[in-house]
C-alpha atoms as a PDB file:
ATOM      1  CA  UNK A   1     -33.342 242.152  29.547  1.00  0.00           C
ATOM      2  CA  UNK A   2     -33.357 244.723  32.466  1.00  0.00           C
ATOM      3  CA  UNK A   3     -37.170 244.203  32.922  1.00  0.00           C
ATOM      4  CA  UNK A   4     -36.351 240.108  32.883  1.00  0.00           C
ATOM      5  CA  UNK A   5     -33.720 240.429  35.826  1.00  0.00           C
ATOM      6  CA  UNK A   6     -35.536 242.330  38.096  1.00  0.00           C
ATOM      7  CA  UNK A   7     -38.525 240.322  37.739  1.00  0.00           C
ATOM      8  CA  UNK A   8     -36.606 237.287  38.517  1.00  0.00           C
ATOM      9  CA  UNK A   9     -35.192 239.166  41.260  1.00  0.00           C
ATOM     10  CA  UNK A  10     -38.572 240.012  42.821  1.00  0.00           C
ATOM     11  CA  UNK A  11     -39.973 236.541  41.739  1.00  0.00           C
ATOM     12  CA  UNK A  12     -37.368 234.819  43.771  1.00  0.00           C
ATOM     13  CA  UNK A  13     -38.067 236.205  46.964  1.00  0.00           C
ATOM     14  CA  UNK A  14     -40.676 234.724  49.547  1.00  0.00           C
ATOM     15  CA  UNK A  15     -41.739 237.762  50.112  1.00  0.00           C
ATOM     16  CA  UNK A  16     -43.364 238.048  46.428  1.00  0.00           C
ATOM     17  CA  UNK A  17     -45.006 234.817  45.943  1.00  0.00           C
ATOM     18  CA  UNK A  18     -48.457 235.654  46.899  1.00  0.00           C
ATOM     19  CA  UNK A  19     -47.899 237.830  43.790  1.00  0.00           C
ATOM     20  CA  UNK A  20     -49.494 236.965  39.965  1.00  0.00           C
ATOM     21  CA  UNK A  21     -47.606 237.232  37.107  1.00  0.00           C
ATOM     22  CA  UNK A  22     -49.377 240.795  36.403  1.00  0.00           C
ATOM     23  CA  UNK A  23     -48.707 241.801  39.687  1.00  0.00           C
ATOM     24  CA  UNK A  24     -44.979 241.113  39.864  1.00  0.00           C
ATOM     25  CA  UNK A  25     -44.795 243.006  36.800  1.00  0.00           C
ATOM     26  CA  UNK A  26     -46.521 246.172  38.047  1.00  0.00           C
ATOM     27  CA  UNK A  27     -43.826 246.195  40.899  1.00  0.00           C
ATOM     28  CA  UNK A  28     -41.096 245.981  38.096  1.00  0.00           C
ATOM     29  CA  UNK A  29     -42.281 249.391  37.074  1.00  0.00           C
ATOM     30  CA  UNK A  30     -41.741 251.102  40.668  1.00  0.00           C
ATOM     31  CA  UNK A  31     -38.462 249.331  41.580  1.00  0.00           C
ATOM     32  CA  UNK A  32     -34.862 250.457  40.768  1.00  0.00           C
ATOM     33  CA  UNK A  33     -31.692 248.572  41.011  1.00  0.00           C
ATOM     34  CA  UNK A  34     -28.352 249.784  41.802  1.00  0.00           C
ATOM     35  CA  UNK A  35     -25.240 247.899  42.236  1.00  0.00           C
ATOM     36  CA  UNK A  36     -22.102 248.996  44.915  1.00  0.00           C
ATOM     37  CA  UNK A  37     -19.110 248.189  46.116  1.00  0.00           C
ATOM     38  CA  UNK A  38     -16.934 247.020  49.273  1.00  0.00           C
ATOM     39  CA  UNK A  39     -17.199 250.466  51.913  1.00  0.00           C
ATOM     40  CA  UNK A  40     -20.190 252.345  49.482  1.00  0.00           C
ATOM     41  CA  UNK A  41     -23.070 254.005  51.435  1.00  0.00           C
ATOM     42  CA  UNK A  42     -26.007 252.785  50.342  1.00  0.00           C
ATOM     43  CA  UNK A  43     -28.349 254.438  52.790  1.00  0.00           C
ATOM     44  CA  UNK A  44     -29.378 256.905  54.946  1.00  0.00           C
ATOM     45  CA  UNK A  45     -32.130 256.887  57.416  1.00  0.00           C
ATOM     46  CA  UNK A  46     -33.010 261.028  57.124  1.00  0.00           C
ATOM     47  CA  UNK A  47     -33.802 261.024  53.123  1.00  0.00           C
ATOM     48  CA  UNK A  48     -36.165 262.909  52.017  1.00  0.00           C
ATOM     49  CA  UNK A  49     -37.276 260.462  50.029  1.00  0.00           C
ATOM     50  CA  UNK A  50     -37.828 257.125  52.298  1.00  0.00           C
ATOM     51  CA  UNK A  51     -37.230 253.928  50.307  1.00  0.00           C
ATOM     52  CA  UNK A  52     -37.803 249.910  50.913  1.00  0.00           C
ATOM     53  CA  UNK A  53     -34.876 248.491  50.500  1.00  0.00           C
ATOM     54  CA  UNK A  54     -34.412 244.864  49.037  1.00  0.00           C
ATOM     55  CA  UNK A  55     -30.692 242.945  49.169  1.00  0.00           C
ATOM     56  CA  UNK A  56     -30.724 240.778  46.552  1.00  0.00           C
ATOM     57  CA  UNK A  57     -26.862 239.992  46.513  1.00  0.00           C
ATOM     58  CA  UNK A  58     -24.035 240.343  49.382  1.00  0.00           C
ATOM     59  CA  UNK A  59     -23.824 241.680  52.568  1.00  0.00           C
ATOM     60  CA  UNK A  60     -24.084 245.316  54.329  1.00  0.00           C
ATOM     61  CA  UNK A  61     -24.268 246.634  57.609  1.00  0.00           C
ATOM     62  CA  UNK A  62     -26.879 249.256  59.217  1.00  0.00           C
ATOM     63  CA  UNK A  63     -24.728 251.393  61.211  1.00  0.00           C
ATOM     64  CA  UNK A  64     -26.753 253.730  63.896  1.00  0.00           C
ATOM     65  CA  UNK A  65     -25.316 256.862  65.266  1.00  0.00           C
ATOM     66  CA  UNK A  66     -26.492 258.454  68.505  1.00  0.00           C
ATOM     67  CA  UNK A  67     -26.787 261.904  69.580  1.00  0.00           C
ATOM     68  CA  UNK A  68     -22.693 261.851  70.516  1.00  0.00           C
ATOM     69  CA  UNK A  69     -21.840 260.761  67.219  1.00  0.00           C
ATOM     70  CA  UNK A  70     -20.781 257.345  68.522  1.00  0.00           C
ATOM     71  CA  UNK A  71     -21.713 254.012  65.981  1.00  0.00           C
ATOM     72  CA  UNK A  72     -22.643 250.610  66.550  1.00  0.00           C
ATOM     73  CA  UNK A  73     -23.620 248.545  64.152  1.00  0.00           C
ATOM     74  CA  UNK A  74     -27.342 247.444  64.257  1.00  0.00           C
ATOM     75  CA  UNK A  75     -27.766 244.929  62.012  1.00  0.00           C
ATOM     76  CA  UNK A  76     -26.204 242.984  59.115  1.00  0.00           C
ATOM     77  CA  UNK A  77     -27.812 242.353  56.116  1.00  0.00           C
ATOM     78  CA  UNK A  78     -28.021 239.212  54.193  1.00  0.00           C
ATOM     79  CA  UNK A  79     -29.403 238.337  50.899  1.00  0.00           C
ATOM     80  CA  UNK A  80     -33.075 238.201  50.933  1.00  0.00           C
ATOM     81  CA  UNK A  81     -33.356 240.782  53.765  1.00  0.00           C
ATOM     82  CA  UNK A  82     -35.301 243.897  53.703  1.00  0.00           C
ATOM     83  CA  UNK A  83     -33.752 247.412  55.391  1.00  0.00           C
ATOM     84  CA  UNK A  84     -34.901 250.757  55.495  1.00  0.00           C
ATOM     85  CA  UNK A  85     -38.186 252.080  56.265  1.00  0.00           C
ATOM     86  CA  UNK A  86     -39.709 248.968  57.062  1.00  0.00           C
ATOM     87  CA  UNK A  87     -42.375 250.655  59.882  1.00  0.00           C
ATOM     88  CA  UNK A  88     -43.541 252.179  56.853  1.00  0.00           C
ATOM     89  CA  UNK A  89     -43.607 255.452  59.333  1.00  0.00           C
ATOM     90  CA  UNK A  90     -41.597 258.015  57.524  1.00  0.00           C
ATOM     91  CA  UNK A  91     -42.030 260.471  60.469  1.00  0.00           C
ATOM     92  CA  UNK A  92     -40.056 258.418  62.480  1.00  0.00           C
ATOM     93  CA  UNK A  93     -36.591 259.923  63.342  1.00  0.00           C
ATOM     94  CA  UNK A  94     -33.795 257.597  63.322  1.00  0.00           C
ATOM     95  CA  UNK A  95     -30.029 258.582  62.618  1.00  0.00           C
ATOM     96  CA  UNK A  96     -28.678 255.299  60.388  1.00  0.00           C
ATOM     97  CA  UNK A  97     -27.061 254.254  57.452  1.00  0.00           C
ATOM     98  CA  UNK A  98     -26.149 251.541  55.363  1.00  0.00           C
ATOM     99  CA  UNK A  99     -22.512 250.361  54.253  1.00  0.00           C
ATOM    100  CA  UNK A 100     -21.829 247.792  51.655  1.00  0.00           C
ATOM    101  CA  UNK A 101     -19.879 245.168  53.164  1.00  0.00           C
ATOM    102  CA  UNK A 102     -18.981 243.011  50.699  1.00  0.00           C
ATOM    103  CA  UNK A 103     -17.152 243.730  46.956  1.00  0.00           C
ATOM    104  CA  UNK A 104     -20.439 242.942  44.905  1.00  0.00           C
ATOM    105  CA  UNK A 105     -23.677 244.597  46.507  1.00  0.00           C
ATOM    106  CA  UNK A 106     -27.355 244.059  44.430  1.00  0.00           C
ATOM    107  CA  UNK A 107     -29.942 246.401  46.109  1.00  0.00           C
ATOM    108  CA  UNK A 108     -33.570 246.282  44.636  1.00  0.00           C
ATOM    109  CA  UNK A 109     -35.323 249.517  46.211  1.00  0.00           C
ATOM    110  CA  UNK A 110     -38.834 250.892  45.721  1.00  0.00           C
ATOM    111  CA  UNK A 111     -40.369 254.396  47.305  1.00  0.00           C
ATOM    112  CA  UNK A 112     -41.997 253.812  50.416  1.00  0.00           C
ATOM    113  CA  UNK A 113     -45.442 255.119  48.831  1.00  0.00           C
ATOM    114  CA  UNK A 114     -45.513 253.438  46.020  1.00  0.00           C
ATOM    115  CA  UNK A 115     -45.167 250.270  48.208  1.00  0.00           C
ATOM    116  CA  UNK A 116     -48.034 251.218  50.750  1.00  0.00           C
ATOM    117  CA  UNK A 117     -50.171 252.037  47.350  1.00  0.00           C
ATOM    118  CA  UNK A 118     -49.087 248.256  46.261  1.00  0.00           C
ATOM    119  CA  UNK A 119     -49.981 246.757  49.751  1.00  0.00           C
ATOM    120  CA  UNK A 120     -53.001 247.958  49.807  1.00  0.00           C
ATOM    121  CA  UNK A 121     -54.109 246.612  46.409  1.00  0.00           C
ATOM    122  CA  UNK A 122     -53.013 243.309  47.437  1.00  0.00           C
ATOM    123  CA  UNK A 123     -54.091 242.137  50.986  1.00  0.00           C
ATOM    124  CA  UNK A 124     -51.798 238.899  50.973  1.00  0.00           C
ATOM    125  CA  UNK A 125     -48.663 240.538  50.136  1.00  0.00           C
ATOM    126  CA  UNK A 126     -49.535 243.687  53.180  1.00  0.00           C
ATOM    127  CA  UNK A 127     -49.806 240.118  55.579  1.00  0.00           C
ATOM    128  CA  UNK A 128     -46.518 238.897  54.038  1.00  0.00           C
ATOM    129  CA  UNK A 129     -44.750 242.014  55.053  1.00  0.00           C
ATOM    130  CA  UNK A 130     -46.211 241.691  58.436  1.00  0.00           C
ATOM    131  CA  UNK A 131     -45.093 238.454  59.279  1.00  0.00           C
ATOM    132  CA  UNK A 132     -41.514 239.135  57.606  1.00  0.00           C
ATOM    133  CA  UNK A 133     -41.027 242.522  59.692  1.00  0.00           C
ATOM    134  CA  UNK A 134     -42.510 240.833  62.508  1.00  0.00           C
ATOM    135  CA  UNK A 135     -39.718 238.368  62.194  1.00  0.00           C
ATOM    136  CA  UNK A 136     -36.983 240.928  61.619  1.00  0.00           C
ATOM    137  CA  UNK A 137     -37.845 243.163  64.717  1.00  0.00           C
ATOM    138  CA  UNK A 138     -37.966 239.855  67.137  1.00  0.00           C
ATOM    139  CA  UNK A 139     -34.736 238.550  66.496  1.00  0.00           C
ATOM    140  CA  UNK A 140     -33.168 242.559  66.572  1.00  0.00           C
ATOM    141  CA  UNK A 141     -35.101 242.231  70.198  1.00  0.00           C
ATOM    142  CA  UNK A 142     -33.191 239.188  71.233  1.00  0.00           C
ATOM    143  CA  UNK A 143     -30.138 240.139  70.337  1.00  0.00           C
ATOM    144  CA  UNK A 144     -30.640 243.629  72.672  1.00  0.00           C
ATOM    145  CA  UNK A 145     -31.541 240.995  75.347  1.00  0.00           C
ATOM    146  CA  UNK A 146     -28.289 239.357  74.835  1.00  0.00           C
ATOM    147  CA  UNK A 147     -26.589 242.121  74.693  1.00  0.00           C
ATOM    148  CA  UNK A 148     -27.385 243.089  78.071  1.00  0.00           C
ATOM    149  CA  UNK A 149     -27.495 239.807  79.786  1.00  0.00           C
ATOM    150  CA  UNK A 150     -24.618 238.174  78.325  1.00  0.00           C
ATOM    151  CA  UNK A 151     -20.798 238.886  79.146  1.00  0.00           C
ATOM    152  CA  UNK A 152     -18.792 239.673  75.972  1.00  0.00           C
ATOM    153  CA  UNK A 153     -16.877 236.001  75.455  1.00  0.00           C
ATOM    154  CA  UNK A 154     -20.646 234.691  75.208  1.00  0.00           C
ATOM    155  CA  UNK A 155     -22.141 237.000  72.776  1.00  0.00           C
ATOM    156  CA  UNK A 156     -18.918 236.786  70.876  1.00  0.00           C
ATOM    157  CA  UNK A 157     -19.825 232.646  70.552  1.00  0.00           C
ATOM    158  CA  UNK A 158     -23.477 233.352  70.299  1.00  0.00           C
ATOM    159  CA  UNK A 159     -22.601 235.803  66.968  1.00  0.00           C
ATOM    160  CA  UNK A 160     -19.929 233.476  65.542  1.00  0.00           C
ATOM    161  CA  UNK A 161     -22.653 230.600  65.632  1.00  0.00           C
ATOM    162  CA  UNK A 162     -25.253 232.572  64.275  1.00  0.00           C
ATOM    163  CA  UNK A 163     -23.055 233.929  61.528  1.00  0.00           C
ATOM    164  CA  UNK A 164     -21.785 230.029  60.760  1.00  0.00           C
ATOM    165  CA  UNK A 165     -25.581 228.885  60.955  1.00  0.00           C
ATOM    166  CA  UNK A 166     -26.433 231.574  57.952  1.00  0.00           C
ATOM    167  CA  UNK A 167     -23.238 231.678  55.766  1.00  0.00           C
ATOM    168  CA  UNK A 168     -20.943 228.965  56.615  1.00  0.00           C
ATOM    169  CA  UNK A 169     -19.700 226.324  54.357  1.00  0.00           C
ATOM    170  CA  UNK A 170     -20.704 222.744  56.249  1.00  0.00           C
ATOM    171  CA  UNK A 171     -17.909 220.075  55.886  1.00  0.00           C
ATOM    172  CA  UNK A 172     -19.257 217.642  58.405  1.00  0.00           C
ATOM    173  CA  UNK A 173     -18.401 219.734  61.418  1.00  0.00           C
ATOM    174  CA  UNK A 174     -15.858 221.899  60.495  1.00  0.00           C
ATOM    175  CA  UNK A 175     -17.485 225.017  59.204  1.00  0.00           C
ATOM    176  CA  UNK A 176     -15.763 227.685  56.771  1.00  0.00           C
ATOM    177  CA  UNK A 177     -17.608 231.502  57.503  1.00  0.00           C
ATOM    178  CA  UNK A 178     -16.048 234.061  54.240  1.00  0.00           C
ATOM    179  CA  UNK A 179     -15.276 237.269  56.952  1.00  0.00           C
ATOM    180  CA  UNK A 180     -16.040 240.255  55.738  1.00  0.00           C
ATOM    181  CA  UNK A 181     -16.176 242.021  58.892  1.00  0.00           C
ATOM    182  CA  UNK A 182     -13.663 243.833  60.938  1.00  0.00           C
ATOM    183  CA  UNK A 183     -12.404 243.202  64.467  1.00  0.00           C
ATOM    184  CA  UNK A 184     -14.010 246.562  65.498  1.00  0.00           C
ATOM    185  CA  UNK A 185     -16.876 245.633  62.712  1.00  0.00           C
ATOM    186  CA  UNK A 186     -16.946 242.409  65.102  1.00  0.00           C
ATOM    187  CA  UNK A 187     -16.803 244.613  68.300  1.00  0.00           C
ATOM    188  CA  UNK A 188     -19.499 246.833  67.385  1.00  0.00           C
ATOM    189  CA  UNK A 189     -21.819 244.461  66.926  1.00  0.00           C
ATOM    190  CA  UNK A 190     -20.748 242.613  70.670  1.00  0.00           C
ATOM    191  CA  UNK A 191     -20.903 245.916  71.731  1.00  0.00           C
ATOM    192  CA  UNK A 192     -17.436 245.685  73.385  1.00  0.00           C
ATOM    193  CA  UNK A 193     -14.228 247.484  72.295  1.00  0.00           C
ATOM    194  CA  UNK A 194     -12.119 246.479  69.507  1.00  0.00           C
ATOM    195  CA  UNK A 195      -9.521 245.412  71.897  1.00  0.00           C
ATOM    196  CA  UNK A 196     -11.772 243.584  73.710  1.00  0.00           C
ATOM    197  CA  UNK A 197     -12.681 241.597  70.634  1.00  0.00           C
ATOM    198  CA  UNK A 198      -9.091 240.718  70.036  1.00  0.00           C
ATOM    199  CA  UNK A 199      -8.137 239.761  72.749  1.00  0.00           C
ATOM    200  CA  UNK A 200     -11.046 236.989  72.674  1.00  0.00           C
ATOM    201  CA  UNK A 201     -10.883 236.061  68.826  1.00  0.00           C
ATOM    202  CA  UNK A 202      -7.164 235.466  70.086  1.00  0.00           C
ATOM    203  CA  UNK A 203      -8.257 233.429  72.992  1.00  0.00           C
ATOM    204  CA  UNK A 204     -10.321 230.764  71.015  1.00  0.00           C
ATOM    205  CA  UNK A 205      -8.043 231.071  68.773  1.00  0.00           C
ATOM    206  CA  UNK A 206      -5.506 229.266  71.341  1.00  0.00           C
ATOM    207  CA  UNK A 207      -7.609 227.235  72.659  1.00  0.00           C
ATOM    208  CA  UNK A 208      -8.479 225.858  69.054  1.00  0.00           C
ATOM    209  CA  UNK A 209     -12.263 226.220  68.955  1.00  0.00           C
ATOM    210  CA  UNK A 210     -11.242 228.815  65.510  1.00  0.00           C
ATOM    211  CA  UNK A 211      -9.187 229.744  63.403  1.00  0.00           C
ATOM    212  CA  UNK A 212      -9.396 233.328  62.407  1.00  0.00           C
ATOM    213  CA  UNK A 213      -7.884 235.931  59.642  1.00  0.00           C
ATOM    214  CA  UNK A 214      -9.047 238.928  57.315  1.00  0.00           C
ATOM    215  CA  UNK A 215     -10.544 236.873  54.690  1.00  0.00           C
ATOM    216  CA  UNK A 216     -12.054 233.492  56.793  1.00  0.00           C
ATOM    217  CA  UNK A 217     -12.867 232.117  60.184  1.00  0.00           C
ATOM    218  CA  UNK A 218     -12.589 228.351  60.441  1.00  0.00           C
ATOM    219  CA  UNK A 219     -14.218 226.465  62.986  1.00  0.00           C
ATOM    220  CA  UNK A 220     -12.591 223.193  63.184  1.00  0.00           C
ATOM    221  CA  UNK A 221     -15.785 221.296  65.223  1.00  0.00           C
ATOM    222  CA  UNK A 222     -18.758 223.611  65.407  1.00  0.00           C
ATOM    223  CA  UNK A 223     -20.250 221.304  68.261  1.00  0.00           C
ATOM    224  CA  UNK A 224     -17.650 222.393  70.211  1.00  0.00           C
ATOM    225  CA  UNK A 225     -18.049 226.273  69.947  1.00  0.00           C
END
């Protein structure tokens, strides 16, 4: 029953489908699967044993941490995305890790050598991995260009309508986004301070283009956001 669920787990994912029946199966045998909850550290970038991580259910954050000690949060993770050492370049130092964000985390994981070994057996999946990181490290590159060519009200907007685009529940054009973030989770990722990030949640807030609180933001027209 364990060996059924992951391979419906791997099956599932685009990135897989170049994959036979066989093949899926042999990646069965290298993967583990781990379950966490809300707060949980799932990863950390200096492991001596680097890992490909797959998130099959919920959401986490990769936090990075610079030489000060300071954190902003990189990316968040969705279901279906890959994290960890996706430039398959374990000598790489980088000083992140990964928090479950949500109350139900599914990770699939496999060792970053077993999954170059795998890669190289199969050419189609190696390109599938390309294009997917390729992806992945384009839109982290445009949101660094926002970051520091946008003031904060407009990457505040530009994240909100991302996030609803992705998660949101469509009714028409109001738009229902579960929050599972913080206002300093929320800040972080603007790159602005958290009260910074209040003080504009509160602003569109009163001007009615949301509605916000700990457990939903509402956006009552999303063509107006």
């Amino acid at each position: 029953m364990y060996e059924e669920l992951k391979y419906w787990y791997l099956r599932d994912h685009k990135l897989f489908r170049t994959l036979s029946f066989a093949q899926i199966k042999q990646l069965c045998i290298i993967v583990g699967f781990k379950k966490a909850n809300k707060g949980e550290i799932i990863y950390f970038s200096n492991s001596e044993v680097p890992r490909i991580f797959l998130l099959k259910k919920g959401a986490i954050k990769i936090v990075s941490v610079d030489e000060e000690g300071n954190e902003t949060i990189k990316d968040i993770i969705q279901k279906g995305d890959l994290f960890g050492e996706l430039t398959l370049e374990s000598d790489i130092q980088t000083n992140e890790y990964a928090t479950a964000l949500t109350d139900e985390v599914a990770i699939c994981s496999f060792l970053l050598s077993d999954f170059e070994n795998l890669m190289l057996k199969n050419p189609n999946l190696a390109l599938s991995y390309t294009k997917f990181v390729g992806w992945k490290m384009k839109r982290l590159k445009n949101n660094y260009a926002n970051l520091i060519s946008k003031d904060a009200k407009t990457r505040l907007l530009t994240f909100i309508r991302e996030w609803a685009d992705k998660e949101g529940n469509f009714d028409v054009n109001k738009v229902t986004i579960e929050n599972y973030l913080t206002q300093n989770d929320i800040a972080q990722i603007i790159c602005t301070s958290r009260q910074t990030a209040t003080v504009l949640l509160n602003e569109l807030e009163e001007i009615g283009l949301i509605s916000y609180n700990r457990k939903e933001i509402i956006i009552p027209d999303f063509r107006k956001l």
